[in-house]
C-alpha atoms as a PDB file:
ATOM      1  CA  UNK A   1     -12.276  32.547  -6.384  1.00  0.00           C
ATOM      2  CA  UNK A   2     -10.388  30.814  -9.219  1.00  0.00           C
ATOM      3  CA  UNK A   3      -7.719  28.378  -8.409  1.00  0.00           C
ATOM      4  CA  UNK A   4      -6.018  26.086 -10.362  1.00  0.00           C
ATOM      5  CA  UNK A   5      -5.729  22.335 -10.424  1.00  0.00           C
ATOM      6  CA  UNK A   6      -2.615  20.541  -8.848  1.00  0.00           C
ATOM      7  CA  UNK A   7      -2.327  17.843 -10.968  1.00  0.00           C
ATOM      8  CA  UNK A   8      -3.719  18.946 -14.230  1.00  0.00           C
ATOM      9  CA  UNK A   9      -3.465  22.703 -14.013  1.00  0.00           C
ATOM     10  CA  UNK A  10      -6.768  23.137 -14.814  1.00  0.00           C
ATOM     11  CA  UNK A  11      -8.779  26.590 -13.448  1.00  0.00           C
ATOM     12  CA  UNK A  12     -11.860  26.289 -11.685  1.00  0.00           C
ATOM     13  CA  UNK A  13     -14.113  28.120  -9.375  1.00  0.00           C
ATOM     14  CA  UNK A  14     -14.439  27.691  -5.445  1.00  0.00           C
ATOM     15  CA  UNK A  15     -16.726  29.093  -3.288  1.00  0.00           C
ATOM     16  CA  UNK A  16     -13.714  29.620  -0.572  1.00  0.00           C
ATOM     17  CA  UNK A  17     -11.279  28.048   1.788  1.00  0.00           C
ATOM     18  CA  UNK A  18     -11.907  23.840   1.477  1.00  0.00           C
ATOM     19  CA  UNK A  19     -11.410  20.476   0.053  1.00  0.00           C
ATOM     20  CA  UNK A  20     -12.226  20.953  -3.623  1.00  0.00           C
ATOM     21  CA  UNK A  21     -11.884  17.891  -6.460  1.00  0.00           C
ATOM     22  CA  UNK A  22     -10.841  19.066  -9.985  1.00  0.00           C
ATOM     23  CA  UNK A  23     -13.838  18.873 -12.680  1.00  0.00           C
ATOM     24  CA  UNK A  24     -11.314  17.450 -14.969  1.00  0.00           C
ATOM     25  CA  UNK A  25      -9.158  14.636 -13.424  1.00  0.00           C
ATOM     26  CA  UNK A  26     -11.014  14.373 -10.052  1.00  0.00           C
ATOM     27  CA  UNK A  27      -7.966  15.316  -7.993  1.00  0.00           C
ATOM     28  CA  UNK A  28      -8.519  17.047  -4.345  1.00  0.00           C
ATOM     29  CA  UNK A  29      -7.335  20.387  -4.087  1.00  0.00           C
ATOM     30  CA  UNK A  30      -7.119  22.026  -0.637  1.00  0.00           C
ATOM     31  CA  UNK A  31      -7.975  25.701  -0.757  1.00  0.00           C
ATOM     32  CA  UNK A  32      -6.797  27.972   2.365  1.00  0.00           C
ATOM     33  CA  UNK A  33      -7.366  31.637   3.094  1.00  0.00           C
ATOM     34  CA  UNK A  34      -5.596  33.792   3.439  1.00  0.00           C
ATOM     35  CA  UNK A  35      -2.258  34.371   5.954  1.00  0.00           C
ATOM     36  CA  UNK A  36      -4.181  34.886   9.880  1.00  0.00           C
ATOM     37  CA  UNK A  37      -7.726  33.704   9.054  1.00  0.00           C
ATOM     38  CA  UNK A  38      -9.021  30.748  10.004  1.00  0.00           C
ATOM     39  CA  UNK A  39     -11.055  28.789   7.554  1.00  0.00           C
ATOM     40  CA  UNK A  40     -14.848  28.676   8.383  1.00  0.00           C
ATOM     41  CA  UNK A  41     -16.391  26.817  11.662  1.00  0.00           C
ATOM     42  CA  UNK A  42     -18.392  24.595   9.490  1.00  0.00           C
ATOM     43  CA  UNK A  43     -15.462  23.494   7.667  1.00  0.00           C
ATOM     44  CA  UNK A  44     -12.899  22.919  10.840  1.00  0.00           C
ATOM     45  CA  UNK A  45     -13.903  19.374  12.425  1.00  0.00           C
ATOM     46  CA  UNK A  46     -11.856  18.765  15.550  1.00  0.00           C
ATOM     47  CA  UNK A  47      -8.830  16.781  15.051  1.00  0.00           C
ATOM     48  CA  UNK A  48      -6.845  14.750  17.501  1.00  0.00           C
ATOM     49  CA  UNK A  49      -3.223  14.441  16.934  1.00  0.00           C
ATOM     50  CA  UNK A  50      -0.996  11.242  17.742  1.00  0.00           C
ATOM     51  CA  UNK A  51       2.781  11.329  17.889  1.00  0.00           C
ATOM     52  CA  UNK A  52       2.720  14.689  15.782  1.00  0.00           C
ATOM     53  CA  UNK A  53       0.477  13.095  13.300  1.00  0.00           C
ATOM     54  CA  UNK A  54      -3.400  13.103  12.261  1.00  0.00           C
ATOM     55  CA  UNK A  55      -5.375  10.536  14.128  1.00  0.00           C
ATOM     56  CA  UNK A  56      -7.440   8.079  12.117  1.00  0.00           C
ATOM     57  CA  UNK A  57     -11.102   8.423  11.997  1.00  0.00           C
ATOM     58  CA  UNK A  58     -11.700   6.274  15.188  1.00  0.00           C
ATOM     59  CA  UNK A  59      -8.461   6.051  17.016  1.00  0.00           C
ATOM     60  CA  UNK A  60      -8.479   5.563  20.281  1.00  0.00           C
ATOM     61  CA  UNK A  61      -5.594   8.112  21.930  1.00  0.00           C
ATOM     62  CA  UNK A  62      -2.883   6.218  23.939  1.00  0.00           C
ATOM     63  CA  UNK A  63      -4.397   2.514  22.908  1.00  0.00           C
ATOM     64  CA  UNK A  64      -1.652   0.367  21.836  1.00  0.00           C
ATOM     65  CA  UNK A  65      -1.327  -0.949  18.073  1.00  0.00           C
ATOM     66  CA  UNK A  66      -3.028  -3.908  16.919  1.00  0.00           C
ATOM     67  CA  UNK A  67      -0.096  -6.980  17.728  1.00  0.00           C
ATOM     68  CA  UNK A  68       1.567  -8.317  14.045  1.00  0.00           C
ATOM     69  CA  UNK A  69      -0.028 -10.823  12.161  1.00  0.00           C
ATOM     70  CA  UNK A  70       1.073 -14.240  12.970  1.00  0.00           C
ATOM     71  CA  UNK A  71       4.167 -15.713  11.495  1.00  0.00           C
ATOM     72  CA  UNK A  72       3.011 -18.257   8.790  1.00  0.00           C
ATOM     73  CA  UNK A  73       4.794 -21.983   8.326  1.00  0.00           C
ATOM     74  CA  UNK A  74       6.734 -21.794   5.426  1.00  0.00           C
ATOM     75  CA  UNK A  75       5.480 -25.510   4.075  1.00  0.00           C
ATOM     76  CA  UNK A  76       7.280 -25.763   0.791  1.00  0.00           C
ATOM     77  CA  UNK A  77      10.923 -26.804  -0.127  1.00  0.00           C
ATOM     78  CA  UNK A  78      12.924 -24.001  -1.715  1.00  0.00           C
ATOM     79  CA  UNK A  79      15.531 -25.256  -3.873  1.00  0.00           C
ATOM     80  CA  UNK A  80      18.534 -23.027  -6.222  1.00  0.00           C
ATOM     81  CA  UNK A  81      18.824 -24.016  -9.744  1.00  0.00           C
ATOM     82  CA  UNK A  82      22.490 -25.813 -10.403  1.00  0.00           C
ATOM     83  CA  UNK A  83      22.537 -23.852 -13.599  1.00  0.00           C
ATOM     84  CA  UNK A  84      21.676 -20.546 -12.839  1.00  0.00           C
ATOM     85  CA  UNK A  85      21.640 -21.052  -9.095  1.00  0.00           C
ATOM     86  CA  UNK A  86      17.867 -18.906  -8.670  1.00  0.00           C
ATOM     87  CA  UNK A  87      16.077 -19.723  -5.500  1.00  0.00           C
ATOM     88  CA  UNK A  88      12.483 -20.764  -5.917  1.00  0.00           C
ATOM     89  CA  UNK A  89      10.148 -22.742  -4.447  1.00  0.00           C
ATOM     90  CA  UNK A  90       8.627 -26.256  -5.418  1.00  0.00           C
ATOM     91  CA  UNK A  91       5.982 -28.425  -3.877  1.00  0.00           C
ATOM     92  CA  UNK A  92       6.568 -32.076  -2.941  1.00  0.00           C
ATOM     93  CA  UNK A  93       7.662 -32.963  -6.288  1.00  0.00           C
ATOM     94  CA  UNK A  94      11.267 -35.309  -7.145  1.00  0.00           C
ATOM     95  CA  UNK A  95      12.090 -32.552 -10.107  1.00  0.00           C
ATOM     96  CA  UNK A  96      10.942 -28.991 -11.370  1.00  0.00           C
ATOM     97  CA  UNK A  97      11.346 -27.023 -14.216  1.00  0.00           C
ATOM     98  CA  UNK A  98      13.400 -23.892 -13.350  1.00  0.00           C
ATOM     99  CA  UNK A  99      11.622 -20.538 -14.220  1.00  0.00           C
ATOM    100  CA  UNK A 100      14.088 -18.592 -15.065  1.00  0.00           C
ATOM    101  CA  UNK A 101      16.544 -20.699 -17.570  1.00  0.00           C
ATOM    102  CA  UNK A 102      13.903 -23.870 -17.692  1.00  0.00           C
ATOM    103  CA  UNK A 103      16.928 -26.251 -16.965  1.00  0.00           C
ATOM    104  CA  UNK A 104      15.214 -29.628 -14.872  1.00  0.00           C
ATOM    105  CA  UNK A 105      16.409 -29.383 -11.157  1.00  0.00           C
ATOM    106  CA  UNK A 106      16.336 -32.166  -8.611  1.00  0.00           C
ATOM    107  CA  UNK A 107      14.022 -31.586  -5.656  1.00  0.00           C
ATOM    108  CA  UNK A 108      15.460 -33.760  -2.952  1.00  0.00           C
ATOM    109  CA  UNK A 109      12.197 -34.748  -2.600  1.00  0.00           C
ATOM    110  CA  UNK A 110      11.675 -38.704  -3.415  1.00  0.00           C
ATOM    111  CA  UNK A 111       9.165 -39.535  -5.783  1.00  0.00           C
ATOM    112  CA  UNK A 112       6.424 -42.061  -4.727  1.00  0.00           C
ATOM    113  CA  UNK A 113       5.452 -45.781  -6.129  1.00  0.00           C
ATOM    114  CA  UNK A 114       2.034 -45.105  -7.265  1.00  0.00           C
ATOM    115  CA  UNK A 115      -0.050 -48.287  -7.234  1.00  0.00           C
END
């Protein structure tokens, strides 16, 4: 059976109903038969469905999600630019160089005697 690529348009030959990448740009075509038959047994592998949706390969049915990541510190100062007032962070520094216009801005943070 010919078919013909997705992506690229390309024609190629399938044996039948299946998962098929294109010879040309490697893209996964998905051949069905026709209207009433079902695809081959060696090709259906049974499926579970979650909330409508395909399961994952290993999800567990009616196991709750994984809980969010935890909520990280957010350790350095943010300061706005008095010339073209952009937000950006700085590290514990008394002045930075603003990335966007390059004027000097004033950290609040006070510098240290070194010696």
């Amino acid at each position: 059976m010919k078919v013909r690529c997705g992506s690229c348009r390309t024609e190629f030959d399938v044996p039948g109903a299946g998962r098929f990448a294109c010879p040309v740009c490697g893209s996964v075509n998905v051949v069905r038969t026709a209207a009433g038959q079902q695809p081959p047994p060696q090709q259906q592998a049974p499926q579970q469905n979650l909330g409508g949706y395909p399961a994952a390969p290993g999800a567990v049915p009616g196991a709750a999600p994984p809980p969010p990541p935890p909520a990280q510190e957010q350790t350095l100062p943010k300061v706005e630019c008095p010339e073209c007032e952009f937000t950006f962070h700085v590290g514990k520094i008394a002045k930075a160089t603003c990335p966007n216009c390059s004027a000097e801005v004033s950290t609040g943070v006070e510098e240290e005697d070194e010696g």
